[in-house]
Protein backbone atom coordinates (compact mmCIF):
# COMPACT_ATOMS: atom_id res chain seq x y z
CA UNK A 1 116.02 152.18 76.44
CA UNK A 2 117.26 150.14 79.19
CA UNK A 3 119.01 151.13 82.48
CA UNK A 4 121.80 149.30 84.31
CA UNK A 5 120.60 149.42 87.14
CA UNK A 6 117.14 148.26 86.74
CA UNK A 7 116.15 144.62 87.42
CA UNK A 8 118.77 144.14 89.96
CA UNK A 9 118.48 140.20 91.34
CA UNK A 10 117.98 139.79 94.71
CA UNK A 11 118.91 136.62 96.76
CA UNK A 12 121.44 135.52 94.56
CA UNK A 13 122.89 132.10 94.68
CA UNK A 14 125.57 132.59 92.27
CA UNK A 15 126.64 135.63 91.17
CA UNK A 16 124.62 136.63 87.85
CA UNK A 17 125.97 137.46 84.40
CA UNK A 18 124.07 138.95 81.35
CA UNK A 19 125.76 139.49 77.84
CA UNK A 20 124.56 143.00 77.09
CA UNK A 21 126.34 142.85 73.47
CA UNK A 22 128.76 140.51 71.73
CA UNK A 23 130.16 139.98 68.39
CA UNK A 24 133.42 138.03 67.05
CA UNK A 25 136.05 140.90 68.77
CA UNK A 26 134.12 141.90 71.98
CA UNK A 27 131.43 140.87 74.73
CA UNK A 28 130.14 143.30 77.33
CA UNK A 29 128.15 141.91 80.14
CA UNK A 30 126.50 143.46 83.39
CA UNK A 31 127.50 140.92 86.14
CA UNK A 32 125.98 141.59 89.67
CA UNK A 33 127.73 139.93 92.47
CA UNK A 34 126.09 140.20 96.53
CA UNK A 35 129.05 138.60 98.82
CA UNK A 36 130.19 136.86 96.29
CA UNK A 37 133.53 135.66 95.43
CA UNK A 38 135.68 133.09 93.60
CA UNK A 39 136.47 129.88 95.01
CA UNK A 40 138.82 128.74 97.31
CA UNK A 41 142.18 128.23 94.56
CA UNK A 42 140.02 129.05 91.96
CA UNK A 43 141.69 131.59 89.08
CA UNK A 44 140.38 132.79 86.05
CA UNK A 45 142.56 132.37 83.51
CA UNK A 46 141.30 133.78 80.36
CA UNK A 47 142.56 134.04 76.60
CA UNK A 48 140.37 137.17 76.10
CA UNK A 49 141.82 140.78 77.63
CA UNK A 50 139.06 142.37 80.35
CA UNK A 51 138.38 145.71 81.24
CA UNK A 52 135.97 146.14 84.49
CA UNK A 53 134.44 148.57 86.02
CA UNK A 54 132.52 148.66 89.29
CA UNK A 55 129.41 151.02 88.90
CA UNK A 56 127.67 150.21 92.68
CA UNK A 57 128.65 148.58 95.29
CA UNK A 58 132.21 147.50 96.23
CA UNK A 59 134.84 144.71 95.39
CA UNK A 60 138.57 143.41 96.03
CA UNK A 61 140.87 141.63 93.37
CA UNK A 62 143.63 139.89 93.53
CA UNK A 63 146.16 139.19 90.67
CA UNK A 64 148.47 136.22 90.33
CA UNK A 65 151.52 138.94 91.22
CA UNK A 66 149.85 139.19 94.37
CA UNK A 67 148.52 142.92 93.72
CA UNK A 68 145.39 143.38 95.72
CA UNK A 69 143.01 145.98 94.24
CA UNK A 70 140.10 147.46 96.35
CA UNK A 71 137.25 148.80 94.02
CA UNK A 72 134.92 151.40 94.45
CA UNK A 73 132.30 153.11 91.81
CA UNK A 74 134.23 154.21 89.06
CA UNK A 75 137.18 152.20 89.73
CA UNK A 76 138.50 150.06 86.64
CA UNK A 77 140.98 148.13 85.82
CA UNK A 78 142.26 146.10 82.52
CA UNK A 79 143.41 142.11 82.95
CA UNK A 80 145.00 140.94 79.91
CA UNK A 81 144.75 137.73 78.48
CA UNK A 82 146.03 134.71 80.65
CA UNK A 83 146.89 137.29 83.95
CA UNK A 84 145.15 135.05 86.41
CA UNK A 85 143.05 136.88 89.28
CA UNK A 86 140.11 135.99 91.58
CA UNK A 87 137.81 137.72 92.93
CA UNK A 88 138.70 138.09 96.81
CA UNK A 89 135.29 140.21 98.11
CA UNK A 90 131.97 142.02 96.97
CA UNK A 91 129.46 143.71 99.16
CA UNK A 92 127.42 141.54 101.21
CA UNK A 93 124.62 144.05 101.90
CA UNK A 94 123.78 145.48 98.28
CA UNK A 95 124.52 144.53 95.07
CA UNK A 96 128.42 145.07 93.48
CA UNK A 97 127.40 145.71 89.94
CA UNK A 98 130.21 145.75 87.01
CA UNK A 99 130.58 146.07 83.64
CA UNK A 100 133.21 143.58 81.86
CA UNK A 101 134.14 144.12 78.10
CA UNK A 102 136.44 140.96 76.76
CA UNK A 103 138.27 141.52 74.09
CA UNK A 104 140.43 138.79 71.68
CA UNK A 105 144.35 138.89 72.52
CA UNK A 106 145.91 138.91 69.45
């Protein structure tokens, strides 16, 4: 058995992303973020659908209509395909850990 939580990075560079399962329809992966955030004009722009959830820590969002969304643990919140966003914000001070599962559009 293995626990979400445990083996949290420390010091990360970049934030860190692990594929936790993944076939031909879905992927889930534990990413673990510490201050991190996208790029200045950077967008993700991605042909799978996401669902995210933040399970520690803390994070903001933006979408391309401009919504900002502040998330706590608990909070989720599903991107489809090609809706560009960008991570705005993640705690600096402990580790924002989520859990993404893509999914094809289609």
């Amino acid at each position: 058995m293995e626990n979400l939580f445990d083996s949290l990075p420390d010091n990360l560079r970049d934030e860190f992303v692990e594929v936790l399962a993944a076939n031909e329809h879905v992927r889930i992966e534990r990413i673990i973020s510490t201050g991190h955030a996208s790029p200045a004009g950077f967008w993700y722009d991605q042909d799978e659908h996401e669902w995210v959830v933040v399970l520690k820590g803390e994070a903001r969002l933006r979408l391309e209509n401009g919504e900002g969304v502040h998330m706590k643990p608990g909070d989720h919140v599903h991107i489809p395909a090609h809706v560009k966003h960008r991570v705005e914000w993640t705690t600096p001070d402990e580790p924002t850990v989520w859990l993404a599962v893509f999914s094809a559009s289609g």
